[in-house]
N, C-alpha and C. Protein backbone atom coordinates (compact mmCIF):
# COMPACT_ATOMS: atom_id res chain seq x y z
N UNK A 1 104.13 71.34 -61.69
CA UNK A 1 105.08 70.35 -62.16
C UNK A 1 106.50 70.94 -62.06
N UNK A 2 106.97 70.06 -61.72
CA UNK A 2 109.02 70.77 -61.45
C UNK A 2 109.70 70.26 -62.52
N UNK A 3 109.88 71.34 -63.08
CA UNK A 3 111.03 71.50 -64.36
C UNK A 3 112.42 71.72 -64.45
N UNK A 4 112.73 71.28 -63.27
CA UNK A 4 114.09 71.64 -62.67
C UNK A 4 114.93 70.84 -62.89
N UNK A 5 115.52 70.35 -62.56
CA UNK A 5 116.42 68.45 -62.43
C UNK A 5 118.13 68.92 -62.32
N UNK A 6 118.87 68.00 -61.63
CA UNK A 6 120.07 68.24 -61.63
C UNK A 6 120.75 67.36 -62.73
N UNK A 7 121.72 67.84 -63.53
CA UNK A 7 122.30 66.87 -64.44
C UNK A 7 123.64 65.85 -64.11
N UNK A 8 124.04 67.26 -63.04
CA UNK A 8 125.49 66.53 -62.83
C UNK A 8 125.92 67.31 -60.96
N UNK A 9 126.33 66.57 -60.59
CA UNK A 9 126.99 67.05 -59.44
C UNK A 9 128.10 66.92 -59.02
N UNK A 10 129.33 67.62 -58.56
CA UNK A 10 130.38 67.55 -58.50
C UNK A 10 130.87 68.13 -56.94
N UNK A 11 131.48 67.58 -56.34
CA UNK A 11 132.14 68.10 -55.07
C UNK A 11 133.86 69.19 -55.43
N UNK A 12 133.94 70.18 -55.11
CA UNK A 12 135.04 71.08 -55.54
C UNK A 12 135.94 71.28 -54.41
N UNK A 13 135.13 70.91 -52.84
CA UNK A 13 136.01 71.29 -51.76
C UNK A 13 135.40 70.52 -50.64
N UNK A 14 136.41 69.94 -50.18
CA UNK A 14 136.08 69.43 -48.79
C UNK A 14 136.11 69.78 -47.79
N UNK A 15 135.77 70.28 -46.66
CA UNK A 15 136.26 70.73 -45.41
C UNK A 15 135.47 70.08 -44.41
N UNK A 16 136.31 70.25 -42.98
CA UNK A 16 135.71 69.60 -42.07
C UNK A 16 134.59 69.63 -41.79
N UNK A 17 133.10 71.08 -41.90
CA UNK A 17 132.14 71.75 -41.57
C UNK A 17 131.26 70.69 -42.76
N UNK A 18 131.85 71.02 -43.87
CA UNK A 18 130.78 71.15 -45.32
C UNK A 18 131.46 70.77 -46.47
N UNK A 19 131.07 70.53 -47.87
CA UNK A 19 131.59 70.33 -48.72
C UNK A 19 130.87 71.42 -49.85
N UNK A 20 131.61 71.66 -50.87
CA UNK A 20 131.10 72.83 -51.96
C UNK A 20 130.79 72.12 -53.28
N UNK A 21 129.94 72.21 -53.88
CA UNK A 21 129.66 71.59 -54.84
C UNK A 21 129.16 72.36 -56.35
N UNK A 22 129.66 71.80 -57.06
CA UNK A 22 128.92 72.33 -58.55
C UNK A 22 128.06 72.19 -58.88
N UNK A 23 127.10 72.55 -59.23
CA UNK A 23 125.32 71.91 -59.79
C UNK A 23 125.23 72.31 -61.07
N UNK A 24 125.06 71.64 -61.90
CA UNK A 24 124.86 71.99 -62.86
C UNK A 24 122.90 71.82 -63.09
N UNK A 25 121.82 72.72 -63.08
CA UNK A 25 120.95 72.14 -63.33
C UNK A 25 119.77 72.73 -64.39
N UNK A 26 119.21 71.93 -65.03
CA UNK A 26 118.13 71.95 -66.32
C UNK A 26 116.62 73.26 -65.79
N UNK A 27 116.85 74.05 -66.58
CA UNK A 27 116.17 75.06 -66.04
C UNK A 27 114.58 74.62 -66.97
N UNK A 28 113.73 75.71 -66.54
CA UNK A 28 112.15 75.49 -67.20
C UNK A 28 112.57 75.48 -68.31
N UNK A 29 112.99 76.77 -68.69
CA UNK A 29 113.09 77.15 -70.26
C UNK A 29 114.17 76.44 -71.13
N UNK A 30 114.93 75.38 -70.78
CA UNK A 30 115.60 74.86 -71.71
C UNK A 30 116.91 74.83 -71.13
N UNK A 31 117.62 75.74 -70.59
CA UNK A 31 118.29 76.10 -70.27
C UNK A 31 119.40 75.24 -69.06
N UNK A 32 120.99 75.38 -68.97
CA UNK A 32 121.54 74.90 -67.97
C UNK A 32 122.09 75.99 -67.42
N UNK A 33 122.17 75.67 -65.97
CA UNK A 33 122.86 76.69 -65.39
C UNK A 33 123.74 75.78 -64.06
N UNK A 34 125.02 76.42 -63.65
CA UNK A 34 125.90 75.73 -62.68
C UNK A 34 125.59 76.60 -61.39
N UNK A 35 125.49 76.06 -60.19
CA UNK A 35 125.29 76.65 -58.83
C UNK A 35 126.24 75.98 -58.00
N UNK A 36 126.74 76.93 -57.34
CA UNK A 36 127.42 76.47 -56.08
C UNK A 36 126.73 76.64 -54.95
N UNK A 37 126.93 75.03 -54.27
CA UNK A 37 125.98 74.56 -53.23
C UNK A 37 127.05 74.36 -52.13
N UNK A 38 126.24 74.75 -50.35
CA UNK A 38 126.94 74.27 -49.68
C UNK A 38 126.16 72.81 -49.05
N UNK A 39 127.31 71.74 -49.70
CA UNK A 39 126.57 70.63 -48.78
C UNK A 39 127.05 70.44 -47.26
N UNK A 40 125.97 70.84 -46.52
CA UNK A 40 126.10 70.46 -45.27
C UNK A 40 124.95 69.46 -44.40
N UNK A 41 125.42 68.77 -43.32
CA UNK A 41 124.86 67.71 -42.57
C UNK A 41 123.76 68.51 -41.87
N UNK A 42 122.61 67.90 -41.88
CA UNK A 42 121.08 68.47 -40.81
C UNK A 42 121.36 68.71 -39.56
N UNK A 43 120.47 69.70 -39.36
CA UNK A 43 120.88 69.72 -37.51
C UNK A 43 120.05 69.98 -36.93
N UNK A 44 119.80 70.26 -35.73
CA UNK A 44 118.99 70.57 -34.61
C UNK A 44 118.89 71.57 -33.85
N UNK A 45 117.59 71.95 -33.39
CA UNK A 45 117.86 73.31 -33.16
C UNK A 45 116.78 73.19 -31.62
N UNK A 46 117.13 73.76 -30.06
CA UNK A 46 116.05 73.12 -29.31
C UNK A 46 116.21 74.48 -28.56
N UNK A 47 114.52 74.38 -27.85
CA UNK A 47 113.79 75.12 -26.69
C UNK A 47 113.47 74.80 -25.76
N UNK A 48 114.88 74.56 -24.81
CA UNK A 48 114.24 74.00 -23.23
C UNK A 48 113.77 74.57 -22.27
N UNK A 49 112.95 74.33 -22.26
CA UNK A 49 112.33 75.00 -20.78
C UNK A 49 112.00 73.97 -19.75
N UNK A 50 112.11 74.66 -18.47
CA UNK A 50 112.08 74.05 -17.38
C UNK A 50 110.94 74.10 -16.80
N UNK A 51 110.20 73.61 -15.62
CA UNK A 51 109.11 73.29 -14.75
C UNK A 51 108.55 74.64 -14.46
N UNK A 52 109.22 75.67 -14.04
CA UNK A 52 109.07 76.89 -14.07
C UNK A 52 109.15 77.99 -14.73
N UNK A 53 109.28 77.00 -16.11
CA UNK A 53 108.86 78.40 -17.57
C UNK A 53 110.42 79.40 -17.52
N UNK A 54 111.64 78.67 -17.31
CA UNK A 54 112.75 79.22 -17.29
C UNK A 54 113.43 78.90 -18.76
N UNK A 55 113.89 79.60 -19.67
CA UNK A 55 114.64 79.12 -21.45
C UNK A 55 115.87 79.29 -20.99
N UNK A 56 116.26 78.11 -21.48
CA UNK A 56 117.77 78.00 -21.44
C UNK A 56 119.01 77.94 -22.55
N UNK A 57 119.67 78.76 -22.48
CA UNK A 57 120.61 79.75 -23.71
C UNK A 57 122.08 79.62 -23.61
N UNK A 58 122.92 79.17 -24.58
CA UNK A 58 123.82 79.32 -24.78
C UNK A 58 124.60 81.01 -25.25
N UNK A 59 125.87 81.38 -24.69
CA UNK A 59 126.49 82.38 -25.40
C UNK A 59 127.32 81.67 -25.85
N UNK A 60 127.83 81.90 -27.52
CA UNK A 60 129.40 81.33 -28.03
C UNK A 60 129.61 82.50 -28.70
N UNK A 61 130.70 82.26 -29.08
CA UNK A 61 131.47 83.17 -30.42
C UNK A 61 131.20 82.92 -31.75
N UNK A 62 130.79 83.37 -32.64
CA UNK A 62 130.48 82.74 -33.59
C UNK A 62 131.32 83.71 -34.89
N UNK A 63 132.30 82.81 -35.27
CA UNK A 63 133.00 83.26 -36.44
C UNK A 63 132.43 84.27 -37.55
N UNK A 64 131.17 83.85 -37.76
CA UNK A 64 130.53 84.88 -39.48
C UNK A 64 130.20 86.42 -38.61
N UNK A 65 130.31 86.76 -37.58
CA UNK A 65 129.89 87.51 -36.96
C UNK A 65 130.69 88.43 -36.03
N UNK A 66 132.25 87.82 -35.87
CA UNK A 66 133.09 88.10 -35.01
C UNK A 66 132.51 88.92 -33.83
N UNK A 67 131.30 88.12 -33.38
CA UNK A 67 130.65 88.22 -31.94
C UNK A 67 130.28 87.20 -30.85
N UNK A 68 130.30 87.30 -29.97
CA UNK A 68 129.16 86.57 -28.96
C UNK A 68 127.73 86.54 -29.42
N UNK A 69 127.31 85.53 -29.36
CA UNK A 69 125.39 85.72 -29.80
C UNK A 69 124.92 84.80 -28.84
N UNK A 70 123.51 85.32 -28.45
CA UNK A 70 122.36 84.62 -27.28
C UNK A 70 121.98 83.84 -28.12
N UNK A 71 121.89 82.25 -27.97
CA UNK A 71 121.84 81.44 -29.00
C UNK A 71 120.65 80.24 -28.21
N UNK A 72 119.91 79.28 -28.78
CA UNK A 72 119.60 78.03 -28.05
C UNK A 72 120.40 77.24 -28.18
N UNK A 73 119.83 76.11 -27.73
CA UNK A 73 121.04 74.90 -27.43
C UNK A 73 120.62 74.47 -29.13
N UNK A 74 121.76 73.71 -30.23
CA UNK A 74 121.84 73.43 -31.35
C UNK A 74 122.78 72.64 -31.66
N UNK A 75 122.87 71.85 -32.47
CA UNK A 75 124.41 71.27 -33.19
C UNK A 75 123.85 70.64 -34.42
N UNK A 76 124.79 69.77 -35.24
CA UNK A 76 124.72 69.09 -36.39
C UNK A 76 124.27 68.20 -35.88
N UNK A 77 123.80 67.47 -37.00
CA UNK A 77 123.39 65.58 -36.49
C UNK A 77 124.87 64.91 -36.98
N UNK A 78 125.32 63.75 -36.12
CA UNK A 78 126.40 63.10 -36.50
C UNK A 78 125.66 62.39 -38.07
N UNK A 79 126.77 61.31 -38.64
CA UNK A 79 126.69 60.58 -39.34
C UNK A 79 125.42 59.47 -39.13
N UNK A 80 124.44 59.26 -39.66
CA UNK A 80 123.57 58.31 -39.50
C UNK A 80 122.57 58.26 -38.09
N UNK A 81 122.66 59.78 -37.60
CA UNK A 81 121.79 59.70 -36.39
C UNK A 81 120.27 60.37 -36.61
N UNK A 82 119.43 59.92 -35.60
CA UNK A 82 118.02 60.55 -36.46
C UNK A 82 117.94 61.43 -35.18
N UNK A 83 117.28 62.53 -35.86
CA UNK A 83 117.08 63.81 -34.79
C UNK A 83 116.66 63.91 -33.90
N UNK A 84 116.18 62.70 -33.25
CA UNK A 84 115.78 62.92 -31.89
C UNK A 84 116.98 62.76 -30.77
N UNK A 85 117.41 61.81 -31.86
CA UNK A 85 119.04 61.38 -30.63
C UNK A 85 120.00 62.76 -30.69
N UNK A 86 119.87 63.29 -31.98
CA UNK A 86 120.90 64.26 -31.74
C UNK A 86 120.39 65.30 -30.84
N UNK A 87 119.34 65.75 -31.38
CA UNK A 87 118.55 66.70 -29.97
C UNK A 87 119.01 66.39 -29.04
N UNK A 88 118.52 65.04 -28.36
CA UNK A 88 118.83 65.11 -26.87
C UNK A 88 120.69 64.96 -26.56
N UNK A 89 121.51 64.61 -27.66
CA UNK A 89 122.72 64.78 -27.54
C UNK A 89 123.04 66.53 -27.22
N UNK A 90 122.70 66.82 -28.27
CA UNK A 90 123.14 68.36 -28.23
C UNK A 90 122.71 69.03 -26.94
N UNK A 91 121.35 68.62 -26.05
CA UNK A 91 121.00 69.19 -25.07
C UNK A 91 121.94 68.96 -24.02
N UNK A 92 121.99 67.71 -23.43
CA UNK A 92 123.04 66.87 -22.61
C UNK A 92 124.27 67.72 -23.17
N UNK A 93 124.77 67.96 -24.16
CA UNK A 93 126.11 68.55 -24.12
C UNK A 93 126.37 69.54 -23.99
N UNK A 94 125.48 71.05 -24.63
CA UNK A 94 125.22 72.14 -24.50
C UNK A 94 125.15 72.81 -23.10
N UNK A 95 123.51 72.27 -22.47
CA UNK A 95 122.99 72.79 -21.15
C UNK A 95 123.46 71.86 -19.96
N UNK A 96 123.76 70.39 -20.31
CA UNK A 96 123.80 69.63 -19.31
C UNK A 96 122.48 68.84 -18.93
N UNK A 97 121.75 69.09 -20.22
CA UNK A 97 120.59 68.35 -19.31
C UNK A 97 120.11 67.13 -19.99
N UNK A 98 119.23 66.43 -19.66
CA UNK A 98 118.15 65.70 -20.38
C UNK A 98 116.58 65.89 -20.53
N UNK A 99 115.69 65.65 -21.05
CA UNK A 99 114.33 65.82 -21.17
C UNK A 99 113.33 64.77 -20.74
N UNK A 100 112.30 65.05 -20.09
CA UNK A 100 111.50 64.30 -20.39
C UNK A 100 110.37 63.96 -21.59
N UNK A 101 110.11 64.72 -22.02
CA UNK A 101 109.16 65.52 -22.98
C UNK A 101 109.99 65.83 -24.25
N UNK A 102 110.01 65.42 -25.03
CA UNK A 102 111.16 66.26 -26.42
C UNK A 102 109.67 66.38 -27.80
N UNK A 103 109.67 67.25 -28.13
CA UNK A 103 108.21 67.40 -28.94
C UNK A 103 108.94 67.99 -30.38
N UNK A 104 108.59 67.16 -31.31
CA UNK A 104 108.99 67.50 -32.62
C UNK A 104 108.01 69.10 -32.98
N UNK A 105 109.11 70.33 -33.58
CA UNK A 105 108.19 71.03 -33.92
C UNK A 105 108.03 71.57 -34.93
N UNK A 106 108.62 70.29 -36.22
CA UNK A 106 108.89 70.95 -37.51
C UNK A 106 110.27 71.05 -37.80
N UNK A 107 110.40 71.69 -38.84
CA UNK A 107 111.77 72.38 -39.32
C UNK A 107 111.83 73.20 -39.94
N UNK A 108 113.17 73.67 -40.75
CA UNK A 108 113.21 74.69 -42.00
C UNK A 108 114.73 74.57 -42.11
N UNK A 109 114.93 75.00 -43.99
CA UNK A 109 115.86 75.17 -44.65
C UNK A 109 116.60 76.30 -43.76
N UNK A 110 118.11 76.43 -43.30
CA UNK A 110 118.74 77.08 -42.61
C UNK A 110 118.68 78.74 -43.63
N UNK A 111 119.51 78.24 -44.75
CA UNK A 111 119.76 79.02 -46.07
C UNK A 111 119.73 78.14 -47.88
N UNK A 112 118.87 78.33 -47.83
CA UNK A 112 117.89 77.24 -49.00
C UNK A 112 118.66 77.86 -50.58
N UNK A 113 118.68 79.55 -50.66
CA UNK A 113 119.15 79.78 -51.78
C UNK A 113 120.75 79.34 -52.50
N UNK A 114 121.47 78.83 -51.10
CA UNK A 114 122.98 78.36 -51.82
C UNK A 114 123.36 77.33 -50.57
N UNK A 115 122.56 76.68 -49.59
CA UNK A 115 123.10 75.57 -49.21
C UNK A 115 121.66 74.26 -48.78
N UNK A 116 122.11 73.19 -48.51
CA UNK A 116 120.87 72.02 -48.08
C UNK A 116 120.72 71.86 -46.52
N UNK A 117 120.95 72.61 -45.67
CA UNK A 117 121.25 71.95 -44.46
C UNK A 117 119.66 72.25 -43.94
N UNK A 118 118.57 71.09 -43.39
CA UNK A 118 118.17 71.37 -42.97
C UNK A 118 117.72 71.07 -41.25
N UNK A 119 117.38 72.01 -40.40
CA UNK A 119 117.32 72.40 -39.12
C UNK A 119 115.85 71.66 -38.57
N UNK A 120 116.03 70.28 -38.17
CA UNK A 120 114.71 70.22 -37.29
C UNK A 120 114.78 70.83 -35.99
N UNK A 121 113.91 70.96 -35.49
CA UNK A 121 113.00 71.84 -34.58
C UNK A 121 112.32 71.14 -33.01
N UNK A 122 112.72 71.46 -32.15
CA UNK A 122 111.98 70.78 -30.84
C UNK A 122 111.92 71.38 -29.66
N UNK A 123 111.19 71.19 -29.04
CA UNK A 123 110.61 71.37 -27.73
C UNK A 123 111.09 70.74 -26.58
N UNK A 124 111.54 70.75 -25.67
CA UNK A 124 112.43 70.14 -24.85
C UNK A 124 111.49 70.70 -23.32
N UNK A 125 110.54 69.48 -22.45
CA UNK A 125 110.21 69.83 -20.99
C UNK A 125 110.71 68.94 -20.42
N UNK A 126 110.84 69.34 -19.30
CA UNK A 126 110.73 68.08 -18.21
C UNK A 126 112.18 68.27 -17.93
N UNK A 127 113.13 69.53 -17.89
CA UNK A 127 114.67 68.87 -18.03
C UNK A 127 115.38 68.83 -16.65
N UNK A 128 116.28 67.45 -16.77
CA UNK A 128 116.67 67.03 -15.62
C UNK A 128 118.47 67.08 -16.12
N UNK A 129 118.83 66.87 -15.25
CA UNK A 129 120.11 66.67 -15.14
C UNK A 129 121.24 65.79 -15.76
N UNK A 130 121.62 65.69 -16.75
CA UNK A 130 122.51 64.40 -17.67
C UNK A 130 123.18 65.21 -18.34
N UNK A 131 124.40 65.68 -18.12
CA UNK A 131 125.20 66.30 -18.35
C UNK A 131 126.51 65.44 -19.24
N UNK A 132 126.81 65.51 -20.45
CA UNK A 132 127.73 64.82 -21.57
C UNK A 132 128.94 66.30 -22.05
N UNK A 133 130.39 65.54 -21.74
CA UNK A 133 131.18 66.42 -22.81
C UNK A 133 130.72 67.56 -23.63
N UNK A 134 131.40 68.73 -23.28
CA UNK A 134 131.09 69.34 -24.83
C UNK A 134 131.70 69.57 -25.88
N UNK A 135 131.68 69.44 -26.82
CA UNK A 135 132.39 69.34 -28.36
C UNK A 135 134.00 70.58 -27.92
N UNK A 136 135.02 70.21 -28.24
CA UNK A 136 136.47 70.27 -27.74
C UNK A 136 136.71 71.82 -28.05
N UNK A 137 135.77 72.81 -29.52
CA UNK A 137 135.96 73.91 -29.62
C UNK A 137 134.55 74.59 -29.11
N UNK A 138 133.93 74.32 -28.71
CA UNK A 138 132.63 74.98 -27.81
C UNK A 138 132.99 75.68 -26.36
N UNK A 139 133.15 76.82 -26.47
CA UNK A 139 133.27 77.82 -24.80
C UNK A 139 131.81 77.84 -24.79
N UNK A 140 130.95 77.77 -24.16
CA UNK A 140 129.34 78.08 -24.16
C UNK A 140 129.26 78.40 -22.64
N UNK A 141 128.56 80.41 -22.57
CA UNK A 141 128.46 80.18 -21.47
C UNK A 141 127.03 80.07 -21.41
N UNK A 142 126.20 79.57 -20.39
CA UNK A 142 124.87 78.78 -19.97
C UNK A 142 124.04 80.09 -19.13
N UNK A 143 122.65 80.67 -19.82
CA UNK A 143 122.20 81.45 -18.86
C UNK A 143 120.54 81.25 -19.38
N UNK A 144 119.51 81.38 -18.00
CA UNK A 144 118.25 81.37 -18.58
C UNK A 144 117.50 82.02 -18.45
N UNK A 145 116.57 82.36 -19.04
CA UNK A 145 115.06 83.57 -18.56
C UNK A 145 113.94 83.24 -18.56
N UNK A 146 113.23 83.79 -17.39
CA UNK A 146 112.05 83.44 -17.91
C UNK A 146 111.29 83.36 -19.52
N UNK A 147 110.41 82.77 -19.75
CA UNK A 147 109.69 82.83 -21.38
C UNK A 147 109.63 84.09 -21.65
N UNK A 148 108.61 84.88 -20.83
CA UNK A 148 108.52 85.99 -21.76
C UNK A 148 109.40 87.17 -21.80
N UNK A 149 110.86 87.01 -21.04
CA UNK A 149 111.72 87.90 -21.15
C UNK A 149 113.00 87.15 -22.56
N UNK A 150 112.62 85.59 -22.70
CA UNK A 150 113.12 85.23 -24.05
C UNK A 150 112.33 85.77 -25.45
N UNK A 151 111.19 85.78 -25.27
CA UNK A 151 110.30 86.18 -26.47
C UNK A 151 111.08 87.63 -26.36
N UNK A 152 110.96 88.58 -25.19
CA UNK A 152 110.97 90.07 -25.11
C UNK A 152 112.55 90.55 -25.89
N UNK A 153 113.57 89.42 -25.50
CA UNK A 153 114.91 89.57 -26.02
C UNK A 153 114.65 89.53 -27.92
N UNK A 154 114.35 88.37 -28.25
CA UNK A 154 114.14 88.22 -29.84
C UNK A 154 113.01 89.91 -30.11
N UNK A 155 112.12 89.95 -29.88
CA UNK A 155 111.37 91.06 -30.76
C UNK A 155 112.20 92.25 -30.65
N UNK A 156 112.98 92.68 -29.61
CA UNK A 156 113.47 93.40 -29.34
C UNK A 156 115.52 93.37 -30.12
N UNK A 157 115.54 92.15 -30.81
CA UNK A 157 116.16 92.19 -31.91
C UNK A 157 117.85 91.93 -31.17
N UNK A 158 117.74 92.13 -29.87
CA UNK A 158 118.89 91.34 -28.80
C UNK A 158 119.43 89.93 -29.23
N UNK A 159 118.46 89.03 -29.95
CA UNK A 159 118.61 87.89 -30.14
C UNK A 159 118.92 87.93 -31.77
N UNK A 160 119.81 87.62 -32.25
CA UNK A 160 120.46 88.10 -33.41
C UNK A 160 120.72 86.43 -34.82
N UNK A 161 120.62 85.21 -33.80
CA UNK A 161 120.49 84.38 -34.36
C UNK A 161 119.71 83.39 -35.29
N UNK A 162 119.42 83.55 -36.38
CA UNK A 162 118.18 82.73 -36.84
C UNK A 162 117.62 81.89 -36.49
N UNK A 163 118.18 80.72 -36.08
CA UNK A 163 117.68 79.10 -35.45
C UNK A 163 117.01 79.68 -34.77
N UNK A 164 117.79 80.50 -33.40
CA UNK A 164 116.86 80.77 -32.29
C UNK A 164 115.62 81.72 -32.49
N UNK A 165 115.35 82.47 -33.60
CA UNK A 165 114.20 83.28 -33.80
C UNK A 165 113.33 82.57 -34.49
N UNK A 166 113.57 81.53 -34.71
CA UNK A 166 113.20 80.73 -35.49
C UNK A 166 112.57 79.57 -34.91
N UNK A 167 113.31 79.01 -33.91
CA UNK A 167 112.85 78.29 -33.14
C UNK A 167 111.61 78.67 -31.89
N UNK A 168 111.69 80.09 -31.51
CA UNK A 168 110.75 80.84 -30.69
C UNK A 168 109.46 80.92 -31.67
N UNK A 169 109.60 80.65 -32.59
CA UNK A 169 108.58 81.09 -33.24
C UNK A 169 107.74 79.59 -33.71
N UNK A 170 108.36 78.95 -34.02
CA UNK A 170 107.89 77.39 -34.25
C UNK A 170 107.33 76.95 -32.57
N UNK A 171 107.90 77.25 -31.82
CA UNK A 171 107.71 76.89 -30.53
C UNK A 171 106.58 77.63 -29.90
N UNK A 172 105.85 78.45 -29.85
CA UNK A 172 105.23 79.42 -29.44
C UNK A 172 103.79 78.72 -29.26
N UNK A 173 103.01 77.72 -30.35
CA UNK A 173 101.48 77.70 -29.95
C UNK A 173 101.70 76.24 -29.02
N UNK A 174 102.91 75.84 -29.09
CA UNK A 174 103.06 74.49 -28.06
C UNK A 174 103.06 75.01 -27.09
N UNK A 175 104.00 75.73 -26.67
CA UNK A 175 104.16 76.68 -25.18
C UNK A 175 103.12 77.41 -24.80
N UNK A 176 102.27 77.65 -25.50
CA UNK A 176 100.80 78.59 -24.95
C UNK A 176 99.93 77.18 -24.38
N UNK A 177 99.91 76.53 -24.75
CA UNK A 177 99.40 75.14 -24.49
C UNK A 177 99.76 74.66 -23.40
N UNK A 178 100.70 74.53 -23.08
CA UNK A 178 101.79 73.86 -21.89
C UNK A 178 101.91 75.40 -20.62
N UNK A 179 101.90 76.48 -21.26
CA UNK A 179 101.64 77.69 -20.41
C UNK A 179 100.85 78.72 -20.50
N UNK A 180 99.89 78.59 -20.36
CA UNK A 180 98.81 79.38 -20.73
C UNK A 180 99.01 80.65 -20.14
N UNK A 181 99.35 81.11 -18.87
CA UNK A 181 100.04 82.30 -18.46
C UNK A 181 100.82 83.39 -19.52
N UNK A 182 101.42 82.33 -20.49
CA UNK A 182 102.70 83.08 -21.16
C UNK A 182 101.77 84.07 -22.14
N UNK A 183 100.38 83.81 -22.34
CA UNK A 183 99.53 84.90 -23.32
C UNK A 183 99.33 85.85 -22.73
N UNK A 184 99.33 86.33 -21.70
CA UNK A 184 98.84 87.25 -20.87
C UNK A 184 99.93 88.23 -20.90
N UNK A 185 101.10 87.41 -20.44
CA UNK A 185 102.67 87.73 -20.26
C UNK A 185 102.68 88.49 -21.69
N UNK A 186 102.36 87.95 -23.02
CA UNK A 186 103.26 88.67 -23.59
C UNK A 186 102.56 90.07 -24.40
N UNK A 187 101.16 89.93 -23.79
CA UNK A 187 100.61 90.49 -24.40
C UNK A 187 100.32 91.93 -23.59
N UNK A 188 100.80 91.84 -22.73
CA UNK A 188 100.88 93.28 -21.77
C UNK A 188 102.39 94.15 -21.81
């Protein structure tokens, strides 16, 4: 049984990304306590692969990190869009492509202990060519690898981004399915 409940919620800051919020909420034991939350919009997080078992990767810059990171293709969901559209938005804008195949593969809380944003998850085959704008502060440069030199990058700790370790990992018993080769591959 959840003994939790929020009493009051308050917005403290707006910004373009997210908004910050106060929580005030009713603990088991009786108790109130205030949390600061980041409210942010859901997003998407995808694994395209191509006809020939090629993953396709974004590099950007990413501010919390003052680095470049090997990233998948990802973005927010706009206002009122359901995640399949944004998926295939974010793909089309990211890689340039479109899908035939887009396979839901779940999700997860990005960072659950102090914000809500959560990250659905997909599978992206079949990709063809439909290339859309990309968002006005996005440099992304575009590079791909075979599967099991993407798996080999993440264990090997090269791949530094959560979504994307995250997403290899949600993605993995679909792709053994769709490539049965790739068990052999990764297991030697």
């Amino acid at each position: 049984m959840n003994q939790f409940w929020i009493l009051n919620r308050e917005t403290i800051l707006k910004t373009r990304a997210f908004d910050i919020q106060k929580v005030k909420l009713h603990l088991p034991d009786g108790r109130e306590h205030i949390y600061d939350l980041v409210d942010h919009a859901d997003a998407v997080s995808l694994l395209p692969v191509d006809q020939t078992g090629q993953v396709y990767f974004v590099s950007q810059y990413r501010i919390g990190t003052g680095a470049v990171l090997l990233e998948l293709p990802a973005g927010v969901m706009d206002e009122g869009e359901e995640p399949d559209a944004s998926a295939r938005r974010e793909l089309r804008e990211e890689i340039g492509m479109d899908c035939h195949a887009l396979i839901s593969l779940g999700g997860f809380y990005m960072s659950p202990g102090y914000a809500n944003e959560y990250m659905n998850v997909y599978l992206a085959l079949g990709l063809h060519p439909a290339p859309l704008e990309q968002d006005e502060d996005e440099f992304l440069e575009l590079t791909s690898y075979p599967l099991e030199v993407a798996y080999q990058k993440a264990w090997s700790g090269e791949i530094q981004d959560s979504k994307t370790l995250a997403t290899l990992l949600l993605a993995l018993p679909e792709l053994l399915k769709c490539f049965p080769e790739l068990a052999g591959k990764l297991s030697g």
